[in-house]
PDB file of N, CA and C in Angstrom:
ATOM      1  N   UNK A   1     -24.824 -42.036 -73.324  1.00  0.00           N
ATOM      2  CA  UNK A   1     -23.745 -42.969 -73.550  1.00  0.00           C
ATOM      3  C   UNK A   1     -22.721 -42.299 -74.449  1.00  0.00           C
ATOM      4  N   UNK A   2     -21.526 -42.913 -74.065  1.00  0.00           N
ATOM      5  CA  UNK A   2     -20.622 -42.220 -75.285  1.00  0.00           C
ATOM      6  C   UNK A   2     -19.381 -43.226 -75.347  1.00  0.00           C
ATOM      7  N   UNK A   3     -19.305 -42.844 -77.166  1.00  0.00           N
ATOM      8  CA  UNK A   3     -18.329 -44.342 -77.276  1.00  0.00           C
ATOM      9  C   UNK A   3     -17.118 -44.138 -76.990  1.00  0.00           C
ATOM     10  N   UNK A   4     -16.600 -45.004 -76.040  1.00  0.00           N
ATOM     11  CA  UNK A   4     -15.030 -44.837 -75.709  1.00  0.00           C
ATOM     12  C   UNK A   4     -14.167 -44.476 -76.581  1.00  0.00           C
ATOM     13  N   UNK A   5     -13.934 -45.264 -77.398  1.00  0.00           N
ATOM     14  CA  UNK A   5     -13.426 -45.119 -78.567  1.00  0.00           C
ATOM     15  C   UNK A   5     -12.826 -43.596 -79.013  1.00  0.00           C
ATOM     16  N   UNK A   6     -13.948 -42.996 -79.062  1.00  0.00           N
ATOM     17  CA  UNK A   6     -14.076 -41.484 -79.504  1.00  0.00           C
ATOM     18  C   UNK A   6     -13.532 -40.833 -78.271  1.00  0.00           C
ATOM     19  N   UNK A   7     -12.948 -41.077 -77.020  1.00  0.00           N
ATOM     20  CA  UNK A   7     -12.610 -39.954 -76.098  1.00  0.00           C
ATOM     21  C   UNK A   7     -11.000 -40.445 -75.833  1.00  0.00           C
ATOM     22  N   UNK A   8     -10.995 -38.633 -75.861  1.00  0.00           N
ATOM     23  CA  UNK A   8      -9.254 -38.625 -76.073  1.00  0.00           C
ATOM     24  C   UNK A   8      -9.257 -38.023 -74.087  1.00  0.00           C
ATOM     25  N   UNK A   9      -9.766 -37.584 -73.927  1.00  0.00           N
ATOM     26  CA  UNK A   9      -9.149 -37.193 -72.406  1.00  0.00           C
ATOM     27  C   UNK A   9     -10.794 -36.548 -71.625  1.00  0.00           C
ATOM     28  N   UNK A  10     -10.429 -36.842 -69.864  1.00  0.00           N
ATOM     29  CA  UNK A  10     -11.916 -36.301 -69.142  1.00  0.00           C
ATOM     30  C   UNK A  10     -11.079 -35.627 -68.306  1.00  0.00           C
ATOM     31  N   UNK A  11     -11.358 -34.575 -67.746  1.00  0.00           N
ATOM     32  CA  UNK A  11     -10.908 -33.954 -67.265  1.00  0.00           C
ATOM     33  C   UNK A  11     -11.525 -32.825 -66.096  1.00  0.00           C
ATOM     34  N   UNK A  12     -10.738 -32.317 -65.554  1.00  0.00           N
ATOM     35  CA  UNK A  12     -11.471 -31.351 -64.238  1.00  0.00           C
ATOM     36  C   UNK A  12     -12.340 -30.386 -65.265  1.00  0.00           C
ATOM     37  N   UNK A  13     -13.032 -29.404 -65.012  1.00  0.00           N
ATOM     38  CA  UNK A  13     -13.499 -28.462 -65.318  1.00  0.00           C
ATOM     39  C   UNK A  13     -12.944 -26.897 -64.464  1.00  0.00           C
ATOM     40  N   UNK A  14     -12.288 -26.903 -64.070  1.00  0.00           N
ATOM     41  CA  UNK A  14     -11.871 -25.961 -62.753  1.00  0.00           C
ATOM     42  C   UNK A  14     -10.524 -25.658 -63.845  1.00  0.00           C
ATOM     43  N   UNK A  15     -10.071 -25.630 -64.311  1.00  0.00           N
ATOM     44  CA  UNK A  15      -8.948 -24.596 -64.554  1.00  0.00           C
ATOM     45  C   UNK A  15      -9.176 -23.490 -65.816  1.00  0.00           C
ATOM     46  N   UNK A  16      -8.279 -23.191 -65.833  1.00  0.00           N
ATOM     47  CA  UNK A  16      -8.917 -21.945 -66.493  1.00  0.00           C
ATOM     48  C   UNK A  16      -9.062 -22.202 -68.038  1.00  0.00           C
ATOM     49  N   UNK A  17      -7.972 -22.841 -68.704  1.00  0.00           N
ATOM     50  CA  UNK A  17      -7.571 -23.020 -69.948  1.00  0.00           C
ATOM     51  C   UNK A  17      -8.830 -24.169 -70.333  1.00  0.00           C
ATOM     52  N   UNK A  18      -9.568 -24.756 -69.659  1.00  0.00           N
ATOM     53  CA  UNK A  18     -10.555 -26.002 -69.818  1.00  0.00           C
ATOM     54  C   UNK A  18     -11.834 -24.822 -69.832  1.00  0.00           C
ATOM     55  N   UNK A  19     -11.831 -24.348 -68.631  1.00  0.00           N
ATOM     56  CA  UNK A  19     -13.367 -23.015 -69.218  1.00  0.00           C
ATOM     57  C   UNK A  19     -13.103 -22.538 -70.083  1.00  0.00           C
ATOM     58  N   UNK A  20     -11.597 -21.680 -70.764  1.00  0.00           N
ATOM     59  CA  UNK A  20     -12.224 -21.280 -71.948  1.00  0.00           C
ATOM     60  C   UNK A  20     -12.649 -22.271 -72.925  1.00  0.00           C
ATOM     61  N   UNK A  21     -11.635 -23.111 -72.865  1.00  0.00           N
ATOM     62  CA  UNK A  21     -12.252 -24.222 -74.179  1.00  0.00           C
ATOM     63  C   UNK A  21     -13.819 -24.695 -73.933  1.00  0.00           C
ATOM     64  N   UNK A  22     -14.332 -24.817 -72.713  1.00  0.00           N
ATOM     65  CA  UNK A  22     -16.041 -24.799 -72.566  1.00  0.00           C
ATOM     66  C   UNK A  22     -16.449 -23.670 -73.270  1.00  0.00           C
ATOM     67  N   UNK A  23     -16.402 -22.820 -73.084  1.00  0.00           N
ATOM     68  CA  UNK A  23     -16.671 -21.069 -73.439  1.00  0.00           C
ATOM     69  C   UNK A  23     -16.751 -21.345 -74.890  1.00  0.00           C
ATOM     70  N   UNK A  24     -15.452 -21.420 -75.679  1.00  0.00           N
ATOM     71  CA  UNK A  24     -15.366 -21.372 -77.003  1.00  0.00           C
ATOM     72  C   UNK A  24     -16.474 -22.573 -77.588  1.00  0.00           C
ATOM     73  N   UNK A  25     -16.352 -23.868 -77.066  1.00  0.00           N
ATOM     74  CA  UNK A  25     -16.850 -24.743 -77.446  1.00  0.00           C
ATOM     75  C   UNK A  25     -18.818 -24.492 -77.447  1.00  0.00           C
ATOM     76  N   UNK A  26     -19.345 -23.826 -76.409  1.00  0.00           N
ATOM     77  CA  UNK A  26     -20.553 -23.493 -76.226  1.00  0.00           C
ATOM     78  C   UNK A  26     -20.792 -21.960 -77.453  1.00  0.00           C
ATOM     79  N   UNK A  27     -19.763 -21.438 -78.196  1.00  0.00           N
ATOM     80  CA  UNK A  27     -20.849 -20.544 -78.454  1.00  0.00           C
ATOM     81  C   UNK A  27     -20.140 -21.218 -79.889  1.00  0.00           C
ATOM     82  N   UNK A  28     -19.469 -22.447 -80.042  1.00  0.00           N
ATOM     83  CA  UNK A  28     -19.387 -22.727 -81.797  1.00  0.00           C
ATOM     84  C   UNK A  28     -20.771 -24.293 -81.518  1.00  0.00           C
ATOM     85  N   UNK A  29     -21.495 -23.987 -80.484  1.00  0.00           N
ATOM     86  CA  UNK A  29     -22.053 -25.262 -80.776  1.00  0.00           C
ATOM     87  C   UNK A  29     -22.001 -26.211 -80.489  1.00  0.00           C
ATOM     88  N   UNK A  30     -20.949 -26.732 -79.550  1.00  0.00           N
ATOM     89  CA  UNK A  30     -20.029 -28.005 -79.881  1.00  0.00           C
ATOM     90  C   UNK A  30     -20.100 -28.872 -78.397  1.00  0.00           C
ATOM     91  N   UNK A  31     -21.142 -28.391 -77.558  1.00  0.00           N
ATOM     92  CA  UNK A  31     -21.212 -29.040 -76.505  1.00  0.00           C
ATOM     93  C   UNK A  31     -22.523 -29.884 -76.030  1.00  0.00           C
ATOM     94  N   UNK A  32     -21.965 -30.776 -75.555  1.00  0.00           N
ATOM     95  CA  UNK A  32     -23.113 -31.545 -75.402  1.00  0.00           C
ATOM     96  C   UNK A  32     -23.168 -31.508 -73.754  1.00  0.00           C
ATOM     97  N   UNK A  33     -24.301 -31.304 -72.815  1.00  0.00           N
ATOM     98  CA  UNK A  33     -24.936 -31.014 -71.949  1.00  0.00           C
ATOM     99  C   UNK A  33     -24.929 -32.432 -71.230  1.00  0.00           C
ATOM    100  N   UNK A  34     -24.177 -33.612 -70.407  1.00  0.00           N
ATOM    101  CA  UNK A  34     -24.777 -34.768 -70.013  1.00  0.00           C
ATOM    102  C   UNK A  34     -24.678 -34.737 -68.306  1.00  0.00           C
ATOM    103  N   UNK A  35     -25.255 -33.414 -68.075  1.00  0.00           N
ATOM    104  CA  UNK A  35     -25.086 -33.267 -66.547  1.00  0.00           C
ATOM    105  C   UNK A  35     -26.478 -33.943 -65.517  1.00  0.00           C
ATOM    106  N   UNK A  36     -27.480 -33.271 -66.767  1.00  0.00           N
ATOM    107  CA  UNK A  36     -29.128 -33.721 -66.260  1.00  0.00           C
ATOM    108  C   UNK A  36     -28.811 -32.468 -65.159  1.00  0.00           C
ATOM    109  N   UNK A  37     -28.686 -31.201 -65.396  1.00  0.00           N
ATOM    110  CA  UNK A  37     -28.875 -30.380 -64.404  1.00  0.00           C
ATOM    111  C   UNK A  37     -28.329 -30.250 -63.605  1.00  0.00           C
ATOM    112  N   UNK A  38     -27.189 -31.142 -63.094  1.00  0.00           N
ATOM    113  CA  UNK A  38     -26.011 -31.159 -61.968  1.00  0.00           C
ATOM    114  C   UNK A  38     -24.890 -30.517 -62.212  1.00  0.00           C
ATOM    115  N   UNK A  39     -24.077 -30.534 -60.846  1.00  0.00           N
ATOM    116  CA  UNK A  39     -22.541 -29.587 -61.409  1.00  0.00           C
ATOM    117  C   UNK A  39     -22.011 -30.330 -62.711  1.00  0.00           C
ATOM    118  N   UNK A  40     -21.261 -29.304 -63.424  1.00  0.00           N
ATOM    119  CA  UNK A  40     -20.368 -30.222 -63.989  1.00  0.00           C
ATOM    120  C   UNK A  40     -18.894 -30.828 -63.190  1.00  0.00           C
ATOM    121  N   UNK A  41     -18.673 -31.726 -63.197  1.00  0.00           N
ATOM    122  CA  UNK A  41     -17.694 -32.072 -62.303  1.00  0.00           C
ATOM    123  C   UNK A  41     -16.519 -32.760 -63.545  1.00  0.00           C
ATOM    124  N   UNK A  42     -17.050 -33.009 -64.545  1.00  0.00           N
ATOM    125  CA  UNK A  42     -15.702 -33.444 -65.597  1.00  0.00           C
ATOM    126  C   UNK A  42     -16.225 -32.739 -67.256  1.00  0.00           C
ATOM    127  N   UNK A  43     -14.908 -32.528 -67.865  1.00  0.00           N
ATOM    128  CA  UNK A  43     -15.369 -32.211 -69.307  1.00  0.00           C
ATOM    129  C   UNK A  43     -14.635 -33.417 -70.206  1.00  0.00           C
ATOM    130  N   UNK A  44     -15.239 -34.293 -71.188  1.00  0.00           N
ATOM    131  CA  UNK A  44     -14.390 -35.381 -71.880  1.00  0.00           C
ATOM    132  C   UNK A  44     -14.461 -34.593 -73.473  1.00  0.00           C
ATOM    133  N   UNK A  45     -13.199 -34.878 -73.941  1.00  0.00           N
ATOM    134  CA  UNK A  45     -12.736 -34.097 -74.949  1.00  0.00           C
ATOM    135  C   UNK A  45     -12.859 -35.313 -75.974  1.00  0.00           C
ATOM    136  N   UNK A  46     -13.704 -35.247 -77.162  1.00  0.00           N
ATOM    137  CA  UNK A  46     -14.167 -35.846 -78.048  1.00  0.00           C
ATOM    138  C   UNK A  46     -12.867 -35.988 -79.478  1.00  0.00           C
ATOM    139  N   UNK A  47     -12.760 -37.254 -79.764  1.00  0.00           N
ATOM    140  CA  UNK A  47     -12.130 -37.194 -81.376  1.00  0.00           C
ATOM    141  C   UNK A  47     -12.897 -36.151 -82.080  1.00  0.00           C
ATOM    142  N   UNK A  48     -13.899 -36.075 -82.232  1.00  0.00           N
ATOM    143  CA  UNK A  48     -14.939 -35.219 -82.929  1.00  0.00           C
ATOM    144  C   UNK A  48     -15.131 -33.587 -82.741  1.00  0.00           C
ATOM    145  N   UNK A  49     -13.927 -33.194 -81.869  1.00  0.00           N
ATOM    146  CA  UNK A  49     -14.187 -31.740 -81.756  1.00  0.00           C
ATOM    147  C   UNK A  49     -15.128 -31.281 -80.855  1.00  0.00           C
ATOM    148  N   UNK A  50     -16.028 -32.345 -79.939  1.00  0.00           N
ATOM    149  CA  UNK A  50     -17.285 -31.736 -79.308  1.00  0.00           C
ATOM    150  C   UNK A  50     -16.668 -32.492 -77.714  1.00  0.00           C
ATOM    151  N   UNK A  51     -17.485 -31.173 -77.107  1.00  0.00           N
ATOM    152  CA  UNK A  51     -16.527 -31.472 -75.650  1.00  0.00           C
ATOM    153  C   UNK A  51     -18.392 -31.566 -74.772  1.00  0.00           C
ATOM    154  N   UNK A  52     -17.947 -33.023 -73.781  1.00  0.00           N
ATOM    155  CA  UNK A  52     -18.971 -33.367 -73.420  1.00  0.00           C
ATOM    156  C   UNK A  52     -18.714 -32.802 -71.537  1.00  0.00           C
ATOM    157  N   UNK A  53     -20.045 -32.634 -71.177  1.00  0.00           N
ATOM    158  CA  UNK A  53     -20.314 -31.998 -69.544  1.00  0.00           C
ATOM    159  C   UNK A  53     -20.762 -32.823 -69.041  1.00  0.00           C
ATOM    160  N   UNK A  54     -20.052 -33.590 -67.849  1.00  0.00           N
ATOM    161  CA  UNK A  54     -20.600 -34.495 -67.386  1.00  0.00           C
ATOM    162  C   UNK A  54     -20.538 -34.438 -65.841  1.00  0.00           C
ATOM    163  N   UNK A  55     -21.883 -34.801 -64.854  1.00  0.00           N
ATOM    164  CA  UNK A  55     -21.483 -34.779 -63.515  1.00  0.00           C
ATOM    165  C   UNK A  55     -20.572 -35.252 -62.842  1.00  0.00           C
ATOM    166  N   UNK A  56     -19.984 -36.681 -63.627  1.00  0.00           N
ATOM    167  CA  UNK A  56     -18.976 -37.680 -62.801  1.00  0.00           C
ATOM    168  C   UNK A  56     -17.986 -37.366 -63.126  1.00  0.00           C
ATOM    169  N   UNK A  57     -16.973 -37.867 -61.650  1.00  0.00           N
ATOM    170  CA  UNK A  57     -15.305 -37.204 -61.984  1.00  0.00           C
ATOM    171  C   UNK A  57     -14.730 -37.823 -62.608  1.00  0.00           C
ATOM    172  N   UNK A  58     -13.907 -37.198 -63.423  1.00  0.00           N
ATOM    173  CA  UNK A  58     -12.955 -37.726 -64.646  1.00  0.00           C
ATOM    174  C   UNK A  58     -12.587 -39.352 -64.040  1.00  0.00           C
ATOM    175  N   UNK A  59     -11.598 -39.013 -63.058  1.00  0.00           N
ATOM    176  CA  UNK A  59     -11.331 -40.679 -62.958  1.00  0.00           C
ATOM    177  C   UNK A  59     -12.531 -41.927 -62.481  1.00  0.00           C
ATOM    178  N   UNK A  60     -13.827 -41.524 -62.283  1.00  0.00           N
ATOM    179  CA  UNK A  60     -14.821 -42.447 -62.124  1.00  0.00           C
ATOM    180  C   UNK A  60     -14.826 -43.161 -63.727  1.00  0.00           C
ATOM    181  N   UNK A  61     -15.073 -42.271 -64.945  1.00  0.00           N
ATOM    182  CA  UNK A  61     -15.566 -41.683 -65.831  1.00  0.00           C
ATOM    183  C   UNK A  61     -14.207 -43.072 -66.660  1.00  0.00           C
ATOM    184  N   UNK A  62     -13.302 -42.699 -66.152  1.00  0.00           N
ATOM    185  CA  UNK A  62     -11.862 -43.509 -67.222  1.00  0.00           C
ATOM    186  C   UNK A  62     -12.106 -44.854 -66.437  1.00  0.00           C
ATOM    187  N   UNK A  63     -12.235 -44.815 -65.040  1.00  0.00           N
ATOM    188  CA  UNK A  63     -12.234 -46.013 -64.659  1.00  0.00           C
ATOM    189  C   UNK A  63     -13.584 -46.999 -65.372  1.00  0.00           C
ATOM    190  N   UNK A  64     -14.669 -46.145 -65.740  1.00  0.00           N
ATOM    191  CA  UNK A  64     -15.932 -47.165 -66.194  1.00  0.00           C
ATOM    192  C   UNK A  64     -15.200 -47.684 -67.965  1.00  0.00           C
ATOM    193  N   UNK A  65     -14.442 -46.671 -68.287  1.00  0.00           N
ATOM    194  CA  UNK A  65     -14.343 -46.591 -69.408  1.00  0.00           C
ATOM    195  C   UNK A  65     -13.279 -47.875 -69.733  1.00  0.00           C
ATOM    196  N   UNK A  66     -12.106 -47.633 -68.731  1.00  0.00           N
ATOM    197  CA  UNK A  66     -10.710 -49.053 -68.682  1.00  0.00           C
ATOM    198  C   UNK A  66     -11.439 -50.421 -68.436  1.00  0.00           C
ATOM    199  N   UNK A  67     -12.684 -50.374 -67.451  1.00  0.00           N
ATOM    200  CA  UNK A  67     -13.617 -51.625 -67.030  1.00  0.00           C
ATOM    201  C   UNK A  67     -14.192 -52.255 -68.359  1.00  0.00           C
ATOM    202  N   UNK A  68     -14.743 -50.953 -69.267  1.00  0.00           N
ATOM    203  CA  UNK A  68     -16.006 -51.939 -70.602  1.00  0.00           C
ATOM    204  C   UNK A  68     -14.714 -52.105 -71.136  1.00  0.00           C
ATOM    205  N   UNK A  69     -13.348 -51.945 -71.212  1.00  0.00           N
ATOM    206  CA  UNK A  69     -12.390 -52.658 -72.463  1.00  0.00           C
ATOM    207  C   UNK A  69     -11.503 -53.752 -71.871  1.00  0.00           C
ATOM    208  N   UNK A  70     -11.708 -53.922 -70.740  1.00  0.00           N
ATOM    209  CA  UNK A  70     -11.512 -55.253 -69.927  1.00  0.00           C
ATOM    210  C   UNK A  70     -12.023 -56.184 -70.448  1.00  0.00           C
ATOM    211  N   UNK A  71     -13.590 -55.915 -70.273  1.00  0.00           N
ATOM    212  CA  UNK A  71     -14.554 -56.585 -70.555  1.00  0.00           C
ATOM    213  C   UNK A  71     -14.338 -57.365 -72.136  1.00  0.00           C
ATOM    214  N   UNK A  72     -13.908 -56.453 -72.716  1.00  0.00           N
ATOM    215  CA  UNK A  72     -14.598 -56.632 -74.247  1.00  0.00           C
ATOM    216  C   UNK A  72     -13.556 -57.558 -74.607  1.00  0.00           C
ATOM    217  N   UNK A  73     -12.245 -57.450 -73.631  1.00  0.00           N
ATOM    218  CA  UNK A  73     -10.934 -58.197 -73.835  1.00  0.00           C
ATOM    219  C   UNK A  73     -10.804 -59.453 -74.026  1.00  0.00           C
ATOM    220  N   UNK A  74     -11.745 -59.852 -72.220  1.00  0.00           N
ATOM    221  CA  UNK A  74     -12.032 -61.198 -72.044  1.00  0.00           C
ATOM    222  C   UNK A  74     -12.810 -62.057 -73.079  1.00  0.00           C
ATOM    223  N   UNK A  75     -14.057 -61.054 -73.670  1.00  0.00           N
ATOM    224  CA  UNK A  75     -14.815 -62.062 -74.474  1.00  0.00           C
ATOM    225  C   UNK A  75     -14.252 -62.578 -75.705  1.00  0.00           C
ATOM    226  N   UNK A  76     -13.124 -61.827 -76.457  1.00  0.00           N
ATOM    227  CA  UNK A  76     -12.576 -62.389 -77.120  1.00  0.00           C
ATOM    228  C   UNK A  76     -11.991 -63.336 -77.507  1.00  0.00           C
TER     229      UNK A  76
END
């Protein structure tokens, strides 16, 4: 899980300027693994400096993310 809140952008993994920032980010530490062994298909860029690997595509990923603050809208 990861708190919305904390994500500034998800994004492709395919360009170049996003691998290095994987690259850099994997040898300061700073990555968190949420593939379960699958491609990575999106990277979400953390308030926190730590860039997360995730199988689902960025816009699945924003769309679950725009849905729980829908949600949280209504109950208010």
């Amino acid at each position: 899980m990861v708190n919305s809140d904390m994500v500034l952008a998800a994004v492709s993994p395919d360009a170049a300027p996003v691998k290095r920032m994987v690259q850099r980010a994997r040898e300061e530490n700073r990555i968190i693994d949420a593939t379960q062994g699958r491609k990575t298909k999106s990277v979400i860029f953390s308030e926190t400096d730590y860039l997360i690997l995730s199988a689902l595509q960025p816009d699945t990923i924003m769309k679950r993310f725009n849905t729980r603050e829908d949600v949280g809208e209504k109950d208010e």
